[in-house]
C-alpha atoms as a PDB file:
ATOM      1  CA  UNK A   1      50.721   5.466  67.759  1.00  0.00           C
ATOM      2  CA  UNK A   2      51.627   7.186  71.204  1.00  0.00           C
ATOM      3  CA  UNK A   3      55.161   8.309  72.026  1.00  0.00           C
ATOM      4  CA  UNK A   4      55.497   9.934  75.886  1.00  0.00           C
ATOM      5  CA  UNK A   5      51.583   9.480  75.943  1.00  0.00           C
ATOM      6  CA  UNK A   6      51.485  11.571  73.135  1.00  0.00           C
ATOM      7  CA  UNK A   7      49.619  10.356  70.282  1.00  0.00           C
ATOM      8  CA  UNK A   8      51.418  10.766  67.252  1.00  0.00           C
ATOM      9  CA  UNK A   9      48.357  11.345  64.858  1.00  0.00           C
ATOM     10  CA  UNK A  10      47.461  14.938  66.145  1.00  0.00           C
ATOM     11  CA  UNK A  11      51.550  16.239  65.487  1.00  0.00           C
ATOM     12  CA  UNK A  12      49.929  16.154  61.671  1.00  0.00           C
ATOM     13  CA  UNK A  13      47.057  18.463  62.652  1.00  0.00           C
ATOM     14  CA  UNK A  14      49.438  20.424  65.278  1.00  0.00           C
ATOM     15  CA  UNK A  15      51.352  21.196  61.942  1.00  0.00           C
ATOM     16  CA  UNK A  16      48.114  22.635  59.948  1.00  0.00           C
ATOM     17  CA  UNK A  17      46.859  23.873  62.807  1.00  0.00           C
ATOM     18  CA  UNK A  18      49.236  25.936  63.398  1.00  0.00           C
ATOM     19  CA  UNK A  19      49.893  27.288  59.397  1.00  0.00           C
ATOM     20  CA  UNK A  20      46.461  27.540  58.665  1.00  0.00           C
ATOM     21  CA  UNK A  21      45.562  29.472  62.287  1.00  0.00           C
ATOM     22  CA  UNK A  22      41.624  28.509  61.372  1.00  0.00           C
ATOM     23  CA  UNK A  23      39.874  25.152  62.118  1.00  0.00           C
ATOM     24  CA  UNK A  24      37.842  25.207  59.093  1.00  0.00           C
ATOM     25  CA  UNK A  25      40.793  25.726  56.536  1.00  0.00           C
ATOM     26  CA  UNK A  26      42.593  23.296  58.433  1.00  0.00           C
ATOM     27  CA  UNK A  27      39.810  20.428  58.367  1.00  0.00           C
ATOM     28  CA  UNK A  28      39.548  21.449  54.704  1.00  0.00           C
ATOM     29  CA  UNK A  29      43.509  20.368  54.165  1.00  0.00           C
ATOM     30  CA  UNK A  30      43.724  17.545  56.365  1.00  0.00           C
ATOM     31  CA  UNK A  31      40.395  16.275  54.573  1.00  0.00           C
ATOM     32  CA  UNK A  32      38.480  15.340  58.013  1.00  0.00           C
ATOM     33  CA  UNK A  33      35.553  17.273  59.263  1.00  0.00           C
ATOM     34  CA  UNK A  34      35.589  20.364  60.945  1.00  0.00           C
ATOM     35  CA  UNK A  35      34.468  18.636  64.059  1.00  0.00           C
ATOM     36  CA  UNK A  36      37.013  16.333  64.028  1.00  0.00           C
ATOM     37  CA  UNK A  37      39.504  19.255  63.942  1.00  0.00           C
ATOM     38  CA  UNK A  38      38.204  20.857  66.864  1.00  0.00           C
ATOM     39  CA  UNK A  39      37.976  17.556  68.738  1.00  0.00           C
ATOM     40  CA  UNK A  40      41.790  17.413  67.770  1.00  0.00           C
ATOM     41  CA  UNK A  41      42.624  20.660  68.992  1.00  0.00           C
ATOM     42  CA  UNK A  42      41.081  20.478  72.600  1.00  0.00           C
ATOM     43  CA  UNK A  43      43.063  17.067  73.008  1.00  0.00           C
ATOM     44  CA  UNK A  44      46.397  19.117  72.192  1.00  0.00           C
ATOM     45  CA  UNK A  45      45.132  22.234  74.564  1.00  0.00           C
ATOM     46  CA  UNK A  46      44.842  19.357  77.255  1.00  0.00           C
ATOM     47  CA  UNK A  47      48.299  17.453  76.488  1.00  0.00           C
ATOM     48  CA  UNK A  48      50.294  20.848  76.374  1.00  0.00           C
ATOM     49  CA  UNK A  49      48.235  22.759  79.330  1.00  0.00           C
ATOM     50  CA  UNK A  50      47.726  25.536  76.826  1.00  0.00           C
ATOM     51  CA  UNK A  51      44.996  27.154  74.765  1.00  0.00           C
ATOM     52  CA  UNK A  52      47.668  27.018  71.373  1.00  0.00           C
ATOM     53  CA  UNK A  53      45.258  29.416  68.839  1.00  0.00           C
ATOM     54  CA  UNK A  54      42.968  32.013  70.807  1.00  0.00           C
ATOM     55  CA  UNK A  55      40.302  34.489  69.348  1.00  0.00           C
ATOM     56  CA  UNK A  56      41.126  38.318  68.896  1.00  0.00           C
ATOM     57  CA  UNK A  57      38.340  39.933  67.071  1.00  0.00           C
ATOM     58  CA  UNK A  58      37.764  38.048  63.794  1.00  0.00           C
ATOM     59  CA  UNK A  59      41.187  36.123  63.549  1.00  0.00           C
ATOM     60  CA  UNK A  60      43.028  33.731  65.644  1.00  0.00           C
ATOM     61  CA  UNK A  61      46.393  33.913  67.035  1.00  0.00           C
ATOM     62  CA  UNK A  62      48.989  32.001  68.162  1.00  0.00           C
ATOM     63  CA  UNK A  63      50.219  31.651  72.070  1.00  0.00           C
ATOM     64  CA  UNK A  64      53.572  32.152  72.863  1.00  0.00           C
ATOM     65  CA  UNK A  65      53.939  29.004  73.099  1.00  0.00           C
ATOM     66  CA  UNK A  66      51.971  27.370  69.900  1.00  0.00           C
ATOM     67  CA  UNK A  67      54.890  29.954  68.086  1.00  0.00           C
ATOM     68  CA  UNK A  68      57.668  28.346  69.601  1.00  0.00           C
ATOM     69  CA  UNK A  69      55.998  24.901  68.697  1.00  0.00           C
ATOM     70  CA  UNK A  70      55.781  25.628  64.570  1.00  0.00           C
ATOM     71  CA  UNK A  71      59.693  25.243  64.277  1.00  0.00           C
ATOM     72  CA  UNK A  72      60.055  22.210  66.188  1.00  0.00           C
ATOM     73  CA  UNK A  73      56.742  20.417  65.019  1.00  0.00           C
ATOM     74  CA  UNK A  74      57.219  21.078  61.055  1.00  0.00           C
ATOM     75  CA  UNK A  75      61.211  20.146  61.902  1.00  0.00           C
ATOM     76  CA  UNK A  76      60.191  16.592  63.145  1.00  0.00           C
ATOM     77  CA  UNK A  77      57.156  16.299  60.443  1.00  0.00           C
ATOM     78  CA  UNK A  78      59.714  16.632  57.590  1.00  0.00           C
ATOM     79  CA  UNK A  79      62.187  14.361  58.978  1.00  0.00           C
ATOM     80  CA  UNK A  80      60.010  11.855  59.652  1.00  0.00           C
ATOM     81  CA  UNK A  81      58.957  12.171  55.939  1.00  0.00           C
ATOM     82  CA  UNK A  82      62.375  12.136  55.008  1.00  0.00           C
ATOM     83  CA  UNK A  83      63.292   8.508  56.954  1.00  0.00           C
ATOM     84  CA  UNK A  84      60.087   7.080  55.171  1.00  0.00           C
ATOM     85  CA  UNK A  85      61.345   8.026  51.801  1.00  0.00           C
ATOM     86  CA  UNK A  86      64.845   6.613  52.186  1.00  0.00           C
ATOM     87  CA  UNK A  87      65.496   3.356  50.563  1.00  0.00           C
ATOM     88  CA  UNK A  88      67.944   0.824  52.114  1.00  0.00           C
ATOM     89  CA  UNK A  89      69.798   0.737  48.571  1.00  0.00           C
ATOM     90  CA  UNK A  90      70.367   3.778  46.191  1.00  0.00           C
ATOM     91  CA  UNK A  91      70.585   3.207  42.484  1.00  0.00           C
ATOM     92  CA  UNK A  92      70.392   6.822  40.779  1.00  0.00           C
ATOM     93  CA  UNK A  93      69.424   5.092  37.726  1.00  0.00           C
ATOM     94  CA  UNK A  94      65.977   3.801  39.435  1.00  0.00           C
ATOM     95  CA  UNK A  95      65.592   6.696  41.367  1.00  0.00           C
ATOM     96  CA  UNK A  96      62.048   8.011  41.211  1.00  0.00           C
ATOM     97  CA  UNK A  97      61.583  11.092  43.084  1.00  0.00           C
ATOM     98  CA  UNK A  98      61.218  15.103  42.901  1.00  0.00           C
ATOM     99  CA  UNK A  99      62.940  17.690  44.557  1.00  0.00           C
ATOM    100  CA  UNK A 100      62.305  21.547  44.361  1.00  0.00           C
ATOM    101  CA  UNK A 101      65.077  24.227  43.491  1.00  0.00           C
ATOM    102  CA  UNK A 102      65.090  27.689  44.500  1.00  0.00           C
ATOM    103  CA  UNK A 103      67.535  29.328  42.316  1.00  0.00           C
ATOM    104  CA  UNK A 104      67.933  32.729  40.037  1.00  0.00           C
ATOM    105  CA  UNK A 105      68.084  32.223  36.135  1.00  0.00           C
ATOM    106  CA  UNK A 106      72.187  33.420  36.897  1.00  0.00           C
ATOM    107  CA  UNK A 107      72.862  30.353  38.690  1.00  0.00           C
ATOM    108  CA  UNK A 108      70.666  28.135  36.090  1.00  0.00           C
ATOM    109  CA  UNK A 109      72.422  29.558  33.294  1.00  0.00           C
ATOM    110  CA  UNK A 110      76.026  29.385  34.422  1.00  0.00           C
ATOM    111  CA  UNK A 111      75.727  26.087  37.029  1.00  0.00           C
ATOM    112  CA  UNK A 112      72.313  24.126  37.269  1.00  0.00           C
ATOM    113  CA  UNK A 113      72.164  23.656  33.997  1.00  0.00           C
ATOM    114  CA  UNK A 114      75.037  21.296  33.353  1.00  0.00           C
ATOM    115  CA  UNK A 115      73.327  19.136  36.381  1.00  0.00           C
ATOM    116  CA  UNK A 116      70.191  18.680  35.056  1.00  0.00           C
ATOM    117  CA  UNK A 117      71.619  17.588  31.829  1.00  0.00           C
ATOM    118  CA  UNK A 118      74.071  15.393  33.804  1.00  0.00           C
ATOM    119  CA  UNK A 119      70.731  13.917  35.185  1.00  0.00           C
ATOM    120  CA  UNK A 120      69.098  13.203  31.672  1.00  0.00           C
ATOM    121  CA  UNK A 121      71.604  10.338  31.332  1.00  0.00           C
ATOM    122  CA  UNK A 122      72.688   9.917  35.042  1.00  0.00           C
ATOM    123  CA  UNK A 123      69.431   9.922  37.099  1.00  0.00           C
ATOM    124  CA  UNK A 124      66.628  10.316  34.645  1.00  0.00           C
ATOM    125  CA  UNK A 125      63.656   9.361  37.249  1.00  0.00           C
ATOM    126  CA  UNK A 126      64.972  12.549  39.480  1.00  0.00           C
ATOM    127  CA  UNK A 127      62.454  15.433  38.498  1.00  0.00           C
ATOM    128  CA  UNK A 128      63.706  18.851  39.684  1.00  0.00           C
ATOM    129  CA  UNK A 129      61.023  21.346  39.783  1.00  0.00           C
ATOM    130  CA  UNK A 130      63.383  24.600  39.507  1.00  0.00           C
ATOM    131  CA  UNK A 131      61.604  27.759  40.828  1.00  0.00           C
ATOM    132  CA  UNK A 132      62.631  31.498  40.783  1.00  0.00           C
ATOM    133  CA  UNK A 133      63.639  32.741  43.923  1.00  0.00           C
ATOM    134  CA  UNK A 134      60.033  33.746  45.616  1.00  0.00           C
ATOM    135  CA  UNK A 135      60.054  37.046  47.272  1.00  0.00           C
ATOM    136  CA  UNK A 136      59.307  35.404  50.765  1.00  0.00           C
ATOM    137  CA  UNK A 137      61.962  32.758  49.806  1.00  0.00           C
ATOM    138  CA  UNK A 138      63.567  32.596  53.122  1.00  0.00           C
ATOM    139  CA  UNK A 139      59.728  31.834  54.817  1.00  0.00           C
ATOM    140  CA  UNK A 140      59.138  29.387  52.194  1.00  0.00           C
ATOM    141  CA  UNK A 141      62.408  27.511  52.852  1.00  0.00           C
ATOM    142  CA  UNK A 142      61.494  27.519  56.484  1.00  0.00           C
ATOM    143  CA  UNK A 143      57.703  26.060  55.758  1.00  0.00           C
ATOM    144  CA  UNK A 144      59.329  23.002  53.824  1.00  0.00           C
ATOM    145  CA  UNK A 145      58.146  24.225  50.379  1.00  0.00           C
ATOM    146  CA  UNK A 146      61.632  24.372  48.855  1.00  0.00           C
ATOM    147  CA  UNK A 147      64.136  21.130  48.902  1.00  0.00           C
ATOM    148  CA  UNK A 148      67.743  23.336  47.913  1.00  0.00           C
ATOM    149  CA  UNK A 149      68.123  26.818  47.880  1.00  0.00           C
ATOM    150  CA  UNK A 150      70.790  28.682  46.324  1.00  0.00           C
ATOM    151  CA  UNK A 151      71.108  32.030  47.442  1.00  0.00           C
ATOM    152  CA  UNK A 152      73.614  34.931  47.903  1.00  0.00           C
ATOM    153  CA  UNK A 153      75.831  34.223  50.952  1.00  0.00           C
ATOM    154  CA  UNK A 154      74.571  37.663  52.894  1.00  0.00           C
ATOM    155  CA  UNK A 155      71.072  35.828  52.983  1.00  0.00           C
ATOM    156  CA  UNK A 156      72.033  32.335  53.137  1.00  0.00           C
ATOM    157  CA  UNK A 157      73.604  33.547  56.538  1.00  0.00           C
ATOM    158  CA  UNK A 158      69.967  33.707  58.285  1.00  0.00           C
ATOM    159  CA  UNK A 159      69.207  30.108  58.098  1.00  0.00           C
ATOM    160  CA  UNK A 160      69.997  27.974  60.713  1.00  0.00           C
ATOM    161  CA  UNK A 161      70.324  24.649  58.118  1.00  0.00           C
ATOM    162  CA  UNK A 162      73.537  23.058  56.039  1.00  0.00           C
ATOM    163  CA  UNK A 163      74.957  25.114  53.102  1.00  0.00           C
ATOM    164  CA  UNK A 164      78.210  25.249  50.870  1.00  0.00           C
ATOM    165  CA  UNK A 165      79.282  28.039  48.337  1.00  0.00           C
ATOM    166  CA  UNK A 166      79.274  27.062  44.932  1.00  0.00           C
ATOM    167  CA  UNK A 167      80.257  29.973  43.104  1.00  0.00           C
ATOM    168  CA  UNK A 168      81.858  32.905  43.402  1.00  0.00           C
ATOM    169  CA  UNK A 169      81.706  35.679  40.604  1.00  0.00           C
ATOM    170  CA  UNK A 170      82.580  39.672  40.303  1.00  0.00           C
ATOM    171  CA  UNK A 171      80.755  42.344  38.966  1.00  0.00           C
ATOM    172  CA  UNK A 172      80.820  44.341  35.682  1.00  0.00           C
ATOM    173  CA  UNK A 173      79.030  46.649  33.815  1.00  0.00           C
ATOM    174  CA  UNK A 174      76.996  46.437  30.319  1.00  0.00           C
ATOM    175  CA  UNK A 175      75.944  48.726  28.309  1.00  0.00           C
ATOM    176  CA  UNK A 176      75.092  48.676  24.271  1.00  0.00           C
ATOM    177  CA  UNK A 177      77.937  48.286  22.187  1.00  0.00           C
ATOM    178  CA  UNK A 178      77.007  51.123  19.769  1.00  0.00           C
ATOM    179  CA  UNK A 179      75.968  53.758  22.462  1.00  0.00           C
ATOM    180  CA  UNK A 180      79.853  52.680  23.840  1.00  0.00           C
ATOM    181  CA  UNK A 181      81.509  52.458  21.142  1.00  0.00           C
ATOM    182  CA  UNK A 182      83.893  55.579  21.981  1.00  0.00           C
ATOM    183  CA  UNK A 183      84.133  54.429  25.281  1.00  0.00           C
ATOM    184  CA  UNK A 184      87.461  52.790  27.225  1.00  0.00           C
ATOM    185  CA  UNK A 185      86.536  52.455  30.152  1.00  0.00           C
ATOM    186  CA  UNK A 186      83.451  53.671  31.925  1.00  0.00           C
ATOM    187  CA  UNK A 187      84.292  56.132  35.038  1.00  0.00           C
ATOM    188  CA  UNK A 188      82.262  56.734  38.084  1.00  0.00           C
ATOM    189  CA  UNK A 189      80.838  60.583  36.758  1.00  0.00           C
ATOM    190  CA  UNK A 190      79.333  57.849  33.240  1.00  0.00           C
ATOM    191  CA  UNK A 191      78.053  55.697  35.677  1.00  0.00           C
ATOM    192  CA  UNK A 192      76.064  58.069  37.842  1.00  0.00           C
ATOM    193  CA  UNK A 193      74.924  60.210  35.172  1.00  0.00           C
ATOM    194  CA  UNK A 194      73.361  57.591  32.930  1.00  0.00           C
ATOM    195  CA  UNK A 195      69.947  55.791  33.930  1.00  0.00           C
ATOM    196  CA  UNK A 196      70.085  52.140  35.187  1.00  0.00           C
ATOM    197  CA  UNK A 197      68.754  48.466  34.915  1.00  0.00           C
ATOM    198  CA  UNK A 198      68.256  46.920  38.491  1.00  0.00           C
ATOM    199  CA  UNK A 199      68.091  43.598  39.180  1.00  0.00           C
ATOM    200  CA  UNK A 200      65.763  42.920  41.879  1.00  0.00           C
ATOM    201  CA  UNK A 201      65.243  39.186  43.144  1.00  0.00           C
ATOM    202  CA  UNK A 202      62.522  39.786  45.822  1.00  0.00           C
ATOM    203  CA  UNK A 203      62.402  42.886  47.535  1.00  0.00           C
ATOM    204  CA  UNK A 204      65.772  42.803  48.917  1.00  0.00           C
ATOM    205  CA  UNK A 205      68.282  42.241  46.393  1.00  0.00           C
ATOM    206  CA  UNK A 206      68.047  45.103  44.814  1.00  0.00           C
ATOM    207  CA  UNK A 207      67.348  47.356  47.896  1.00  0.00           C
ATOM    208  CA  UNK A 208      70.926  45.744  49.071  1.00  0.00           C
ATOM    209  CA  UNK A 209      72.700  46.922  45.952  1.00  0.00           C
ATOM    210  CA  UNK A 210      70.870  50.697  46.555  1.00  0.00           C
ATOM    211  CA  UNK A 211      71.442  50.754  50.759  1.00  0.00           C
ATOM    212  CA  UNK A 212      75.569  49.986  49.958  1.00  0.00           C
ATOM    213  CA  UNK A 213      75.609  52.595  47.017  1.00  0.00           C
ATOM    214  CA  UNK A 214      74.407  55.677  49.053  1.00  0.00           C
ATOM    215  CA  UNK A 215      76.104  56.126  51.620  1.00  0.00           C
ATOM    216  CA  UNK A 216      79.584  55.823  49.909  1.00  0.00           C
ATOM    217  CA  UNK A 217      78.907  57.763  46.921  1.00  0.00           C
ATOM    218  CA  UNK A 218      76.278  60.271  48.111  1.00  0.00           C
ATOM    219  CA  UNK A 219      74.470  60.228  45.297  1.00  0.00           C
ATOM    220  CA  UNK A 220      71.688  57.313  44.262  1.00  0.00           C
ATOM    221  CA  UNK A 221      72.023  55.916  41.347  1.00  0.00           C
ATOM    222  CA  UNK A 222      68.644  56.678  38.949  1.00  0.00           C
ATOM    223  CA  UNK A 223      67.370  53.137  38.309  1.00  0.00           C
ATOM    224  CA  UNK A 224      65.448  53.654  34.999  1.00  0.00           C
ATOM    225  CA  UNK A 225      63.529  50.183  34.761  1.00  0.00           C
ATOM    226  CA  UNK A 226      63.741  46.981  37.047  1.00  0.00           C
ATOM    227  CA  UNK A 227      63.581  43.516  36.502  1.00  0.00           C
ATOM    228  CA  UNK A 228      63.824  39.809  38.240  1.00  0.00           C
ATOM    229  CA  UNK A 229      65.385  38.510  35.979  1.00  0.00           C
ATOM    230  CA  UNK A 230      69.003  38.635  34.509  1.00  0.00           C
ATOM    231  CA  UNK A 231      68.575  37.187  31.284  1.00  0.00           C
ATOM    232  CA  UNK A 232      66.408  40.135  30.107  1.00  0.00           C
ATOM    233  CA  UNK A 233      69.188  42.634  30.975  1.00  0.00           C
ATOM    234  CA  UNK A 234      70.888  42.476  27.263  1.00  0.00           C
ATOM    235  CA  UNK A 235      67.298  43.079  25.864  1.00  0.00           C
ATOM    236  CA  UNK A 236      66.984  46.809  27.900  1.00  0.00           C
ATOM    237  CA  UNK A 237      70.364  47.949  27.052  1.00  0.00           C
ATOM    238  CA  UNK A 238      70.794  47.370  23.530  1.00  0.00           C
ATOM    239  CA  UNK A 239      69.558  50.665  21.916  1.00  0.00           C
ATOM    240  CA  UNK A 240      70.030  52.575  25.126  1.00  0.00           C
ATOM    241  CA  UNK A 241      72.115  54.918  26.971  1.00  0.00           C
ATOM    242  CA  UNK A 242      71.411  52.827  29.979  1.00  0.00           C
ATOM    243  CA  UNK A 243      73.751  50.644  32.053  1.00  0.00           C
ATOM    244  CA  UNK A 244      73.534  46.989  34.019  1.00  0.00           C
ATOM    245  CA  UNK A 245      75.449  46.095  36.634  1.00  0.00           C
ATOM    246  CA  UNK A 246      75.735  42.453  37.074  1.00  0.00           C
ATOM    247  CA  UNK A 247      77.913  39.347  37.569  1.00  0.00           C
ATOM    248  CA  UNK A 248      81.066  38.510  35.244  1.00  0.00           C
ATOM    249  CA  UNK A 249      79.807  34.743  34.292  1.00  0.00           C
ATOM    250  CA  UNK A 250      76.714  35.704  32.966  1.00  0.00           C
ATOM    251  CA  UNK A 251      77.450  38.570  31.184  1.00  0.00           C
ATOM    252  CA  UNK A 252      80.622  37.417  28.939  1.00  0.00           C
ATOM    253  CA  UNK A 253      78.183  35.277  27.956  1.00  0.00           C
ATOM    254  CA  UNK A 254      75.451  37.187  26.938  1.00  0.00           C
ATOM    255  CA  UNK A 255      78.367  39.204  25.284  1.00  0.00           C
ATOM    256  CA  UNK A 256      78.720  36.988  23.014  1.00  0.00           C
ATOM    257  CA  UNK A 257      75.301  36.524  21.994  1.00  0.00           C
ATOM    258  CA  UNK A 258      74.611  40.275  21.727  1.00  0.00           C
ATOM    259  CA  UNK A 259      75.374  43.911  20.664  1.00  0.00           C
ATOM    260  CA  UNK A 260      76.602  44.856  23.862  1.00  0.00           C
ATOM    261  CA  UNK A 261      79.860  45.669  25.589  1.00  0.00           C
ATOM    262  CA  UNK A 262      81.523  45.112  29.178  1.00  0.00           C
ATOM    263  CA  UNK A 263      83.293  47.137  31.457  1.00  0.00           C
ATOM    264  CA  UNK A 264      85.266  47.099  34.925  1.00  0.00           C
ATOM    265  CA  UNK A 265      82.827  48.625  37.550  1.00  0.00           C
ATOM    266  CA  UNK A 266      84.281  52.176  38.601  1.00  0.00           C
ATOM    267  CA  UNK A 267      83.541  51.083  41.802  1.00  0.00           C
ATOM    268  CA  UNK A 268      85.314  48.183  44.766  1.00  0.00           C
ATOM    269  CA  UNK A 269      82.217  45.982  45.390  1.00  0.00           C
ATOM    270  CA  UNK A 270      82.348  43.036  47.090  1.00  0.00           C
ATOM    271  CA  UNK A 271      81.797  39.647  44.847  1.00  0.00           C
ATOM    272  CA  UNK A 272      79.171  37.691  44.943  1.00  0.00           C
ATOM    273  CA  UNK A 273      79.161  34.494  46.879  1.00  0.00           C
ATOM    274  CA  UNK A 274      76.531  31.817  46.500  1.00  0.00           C
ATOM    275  CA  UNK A 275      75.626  29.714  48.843  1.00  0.00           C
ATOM    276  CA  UNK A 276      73.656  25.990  48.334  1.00  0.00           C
ATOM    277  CA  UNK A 277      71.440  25.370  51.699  1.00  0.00           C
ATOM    278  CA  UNK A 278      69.271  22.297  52.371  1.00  0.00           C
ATOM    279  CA  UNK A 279      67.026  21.706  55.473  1.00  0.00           C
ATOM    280  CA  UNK A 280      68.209  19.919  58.333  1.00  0.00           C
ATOM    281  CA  UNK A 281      65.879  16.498  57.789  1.00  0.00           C
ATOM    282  CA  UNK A 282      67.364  16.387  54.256  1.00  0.00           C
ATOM    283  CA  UNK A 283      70.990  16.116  55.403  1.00  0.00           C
ATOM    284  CA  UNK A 284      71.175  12.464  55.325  1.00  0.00           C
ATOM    285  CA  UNK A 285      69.029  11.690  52.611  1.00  0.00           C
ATOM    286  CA  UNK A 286      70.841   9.350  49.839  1.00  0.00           C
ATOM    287  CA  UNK A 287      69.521  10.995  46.472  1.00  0.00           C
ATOM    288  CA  UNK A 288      69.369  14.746  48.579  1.00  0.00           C
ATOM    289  CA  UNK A 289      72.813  13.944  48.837  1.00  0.00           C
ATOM    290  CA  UNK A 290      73.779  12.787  45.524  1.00  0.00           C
ATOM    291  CA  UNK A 291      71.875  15.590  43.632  1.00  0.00           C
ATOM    292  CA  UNK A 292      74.037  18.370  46.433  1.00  0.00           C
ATOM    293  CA  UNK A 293      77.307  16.278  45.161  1.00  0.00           C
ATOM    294  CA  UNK A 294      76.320  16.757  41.503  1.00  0.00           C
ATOM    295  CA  UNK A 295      75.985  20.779  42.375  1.00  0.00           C
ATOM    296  CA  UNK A 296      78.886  20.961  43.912  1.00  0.00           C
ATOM    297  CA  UNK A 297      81.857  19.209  41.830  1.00  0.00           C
ATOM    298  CA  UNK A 298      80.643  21.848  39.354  1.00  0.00           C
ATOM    299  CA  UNK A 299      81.094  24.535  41.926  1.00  0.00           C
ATOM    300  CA  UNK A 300      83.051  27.523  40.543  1.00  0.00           C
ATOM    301  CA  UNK A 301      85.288  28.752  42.700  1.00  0.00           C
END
């Protein structure tokens, strides 16, 4: 099919193309032969009037103007996938479909959760595939590899697509309940001389939490062990001098499953908002839409 005398087939291989940056990878995932590809490619060099992927050394690179293509190009692909997939009438019962979630095991615990056991009896055809947050999670939003994302607001900020908060929480402190047990509050000299837990989802979270500390305290914190996840936290304190810091939600919860005791942070923080995003091409999309109003009239606020 040609649209503007621009046949519609090659935007496919414009998309690999461009990922991939190598013909034989690319003829590899688009399952056509490698000359095929390359035929391919020197009918988009001669429709856009440019050379799109060039040799340097060993590797090929993208022209200015193949980079300001990938955007635009994966934007219409998924779209376009998007209108197929939409069904004139929408029955969440029958639905039949799977969607990927970004999310941290805090916001499964305390929110996602109740959805997807809404969806056992609600929707029980709509799979979710519920990921941790990947360390290049804003890239892999970007490339179309993650439906919803749910993220803290300072990152959600960077993405150009629809979002809503859907939770707002506070922080606290944990610590065992038997290395506290004198203890009635916890003051900033405890904090800073006892070792720490950090929670680090991808490399940025936790080099956040570090980068705000600093320069307002003047004096680091000494992070004793890390982790990515928060449910694990309990596990490292218990029997330790050590401390968390973490959100409220979470950890009254895990209070009350284990040895260990809360306290006010000795410190003003800001709280943690999250924010839901979806892609653009997904905005419209009947059982998208349905699963983002599920999320959010469990939004805690």
């Amino acid at each position: 099919m040609r649209l503007d005398r621009f046949d519609l087939n090659l935007l496919v291989v414009l998309d690999v193309l461009l990922e991939e940056r190598n013909v034989t990878r690319a003829s590899e995932r688009l399952h056509i032969g490698q000359s095929a590809t390359s035929a391919a490619l020197a009918r988009l060099r001669d429709y856009f009037g440019d050379s799109l992927l060039v040799q340097v050394g060993r590797r090929m690179e993208l022209t200015p103007l193949a980079q300001g293509l990938v955007g635009p190009v994966r934007d219409a692909l998924m779209r376009a996938r998007s209108a197929i997939a939409i069904r004139p009438v929408f029955e969440p019962s029958a639905i039949a479909r799977n969607f990927s979630v970004a999310a941290s095991d805090y916001m499964l615990d305390v929110l996602l959760a109740e959805v997807v056991r809404d969806l056992a009896s609600t929707a029980p055809g709509l799979r979710l595939d519920i990921r941790r947050t990947p360390i290049d999670v804003l890239e892999a939003f970007e490339r179309g590899s993650i439906d919803l994302l749910i993220i803290p607001e300072q990152y959600a900020s960077r993405l150009q697509h629809p979002q809503m908060v859907v939770l707002r929480d506070e922080h606290v402190c944990m610590m065992c309940a038997k290395a506290s047990a004198s203890m009635h509050e916890l003051t900033m000299d405890q904090y800073l001389d006892r070792g720490h837990i950090s929670i680090r989802l991808g490399n940025e979270a936790s080099l956040a939490f570090e980068e705000w500390f600093l320069p307002r305290y003047g004096r680091q914190r000494r992070v004793e062990c890390t982790i990515d996840q928060f449910s694990v936290a309990p596990l490292l304190v218990v029997g330790t001098q050590r401390i968390v810091t973490m959100h409220r939600r979470m950890a009254e919860e895990m209070a009350r499953r284990f040895p260990v005791k809360l306290f006010a942070a000795p410190f003003d923080m800001q709280p943690l908002t999250e924010v839901m995003v979806w892609p653009r091409y997904l905005d419209e999309d009947p059982a998208h839409r349905w699963l983002r109003s599920g999320i959010s009239s469990r939004a805690l606020l």
